[in-house]
Protein backbone atom coordinates (compact mmCIF):
# COMPACT_ATOMS: atom_id res chain seq x y z
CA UNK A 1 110.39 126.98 88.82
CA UNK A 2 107.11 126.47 90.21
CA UNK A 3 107.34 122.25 89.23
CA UNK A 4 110.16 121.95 91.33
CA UNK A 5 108.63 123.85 94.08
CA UNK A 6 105.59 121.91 93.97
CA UNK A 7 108.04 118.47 94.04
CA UNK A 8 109.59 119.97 96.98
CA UNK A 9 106.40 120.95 98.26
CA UNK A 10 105.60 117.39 98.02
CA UNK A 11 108.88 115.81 99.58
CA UNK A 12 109.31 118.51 102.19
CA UNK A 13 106.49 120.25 102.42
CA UNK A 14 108.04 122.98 104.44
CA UNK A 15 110.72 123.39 102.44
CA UNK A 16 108.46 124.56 99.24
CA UNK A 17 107.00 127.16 101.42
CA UNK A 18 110.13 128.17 102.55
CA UNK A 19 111.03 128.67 98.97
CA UNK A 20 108.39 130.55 97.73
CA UNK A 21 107.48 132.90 101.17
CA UNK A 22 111.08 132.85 102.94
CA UNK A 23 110.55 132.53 106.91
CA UNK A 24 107.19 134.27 106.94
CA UNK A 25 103.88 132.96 108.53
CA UNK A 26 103.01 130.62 106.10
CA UNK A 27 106.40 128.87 106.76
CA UNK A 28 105.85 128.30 110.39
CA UNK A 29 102.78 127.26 109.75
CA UNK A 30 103.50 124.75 107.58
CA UNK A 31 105.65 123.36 109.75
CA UNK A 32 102.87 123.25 112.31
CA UNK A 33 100.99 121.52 109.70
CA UNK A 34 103.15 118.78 108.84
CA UNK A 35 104.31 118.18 112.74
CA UNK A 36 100.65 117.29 112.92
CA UNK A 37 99.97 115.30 110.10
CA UNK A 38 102.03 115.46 106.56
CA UNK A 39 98.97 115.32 104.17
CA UNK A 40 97.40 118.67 105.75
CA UNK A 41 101.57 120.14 105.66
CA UNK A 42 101.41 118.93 101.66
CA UNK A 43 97.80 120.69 101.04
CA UNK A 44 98.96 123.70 102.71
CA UNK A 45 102.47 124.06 100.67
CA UNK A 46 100.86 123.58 97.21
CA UNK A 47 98.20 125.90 98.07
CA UNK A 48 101.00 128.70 99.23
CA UNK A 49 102.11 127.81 95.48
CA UNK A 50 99.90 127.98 93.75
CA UNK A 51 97.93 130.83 95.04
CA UNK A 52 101.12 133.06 94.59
């Protein structure tokens, strides 16, 4: 499950967070993240993978 997070997290980045932390922080910041540049929104959403 976690490849196809991490191919989501790639496509949309906030969309892999969403998946793996629901609407929590994370989420909204990813979206921050990728509003303001999408390589920083990618980093963040395979970090919030892999870390959990």
């Amino acid at each position: 499950m976690d490849l196809v997070r991490i191919l989501f997290a790639i496509l949309l980045p906030p969309l892999g967070v969403f998946l793996q932390v629901g609407f929590a922080g994370a989420f909204w910041l990813n979206i921050l993240l990728t509003l303001l540049g999408y390589i920083p929104g990618i980093i963040h959403a395979v970090y919030i993978i892999a870390k959990r």
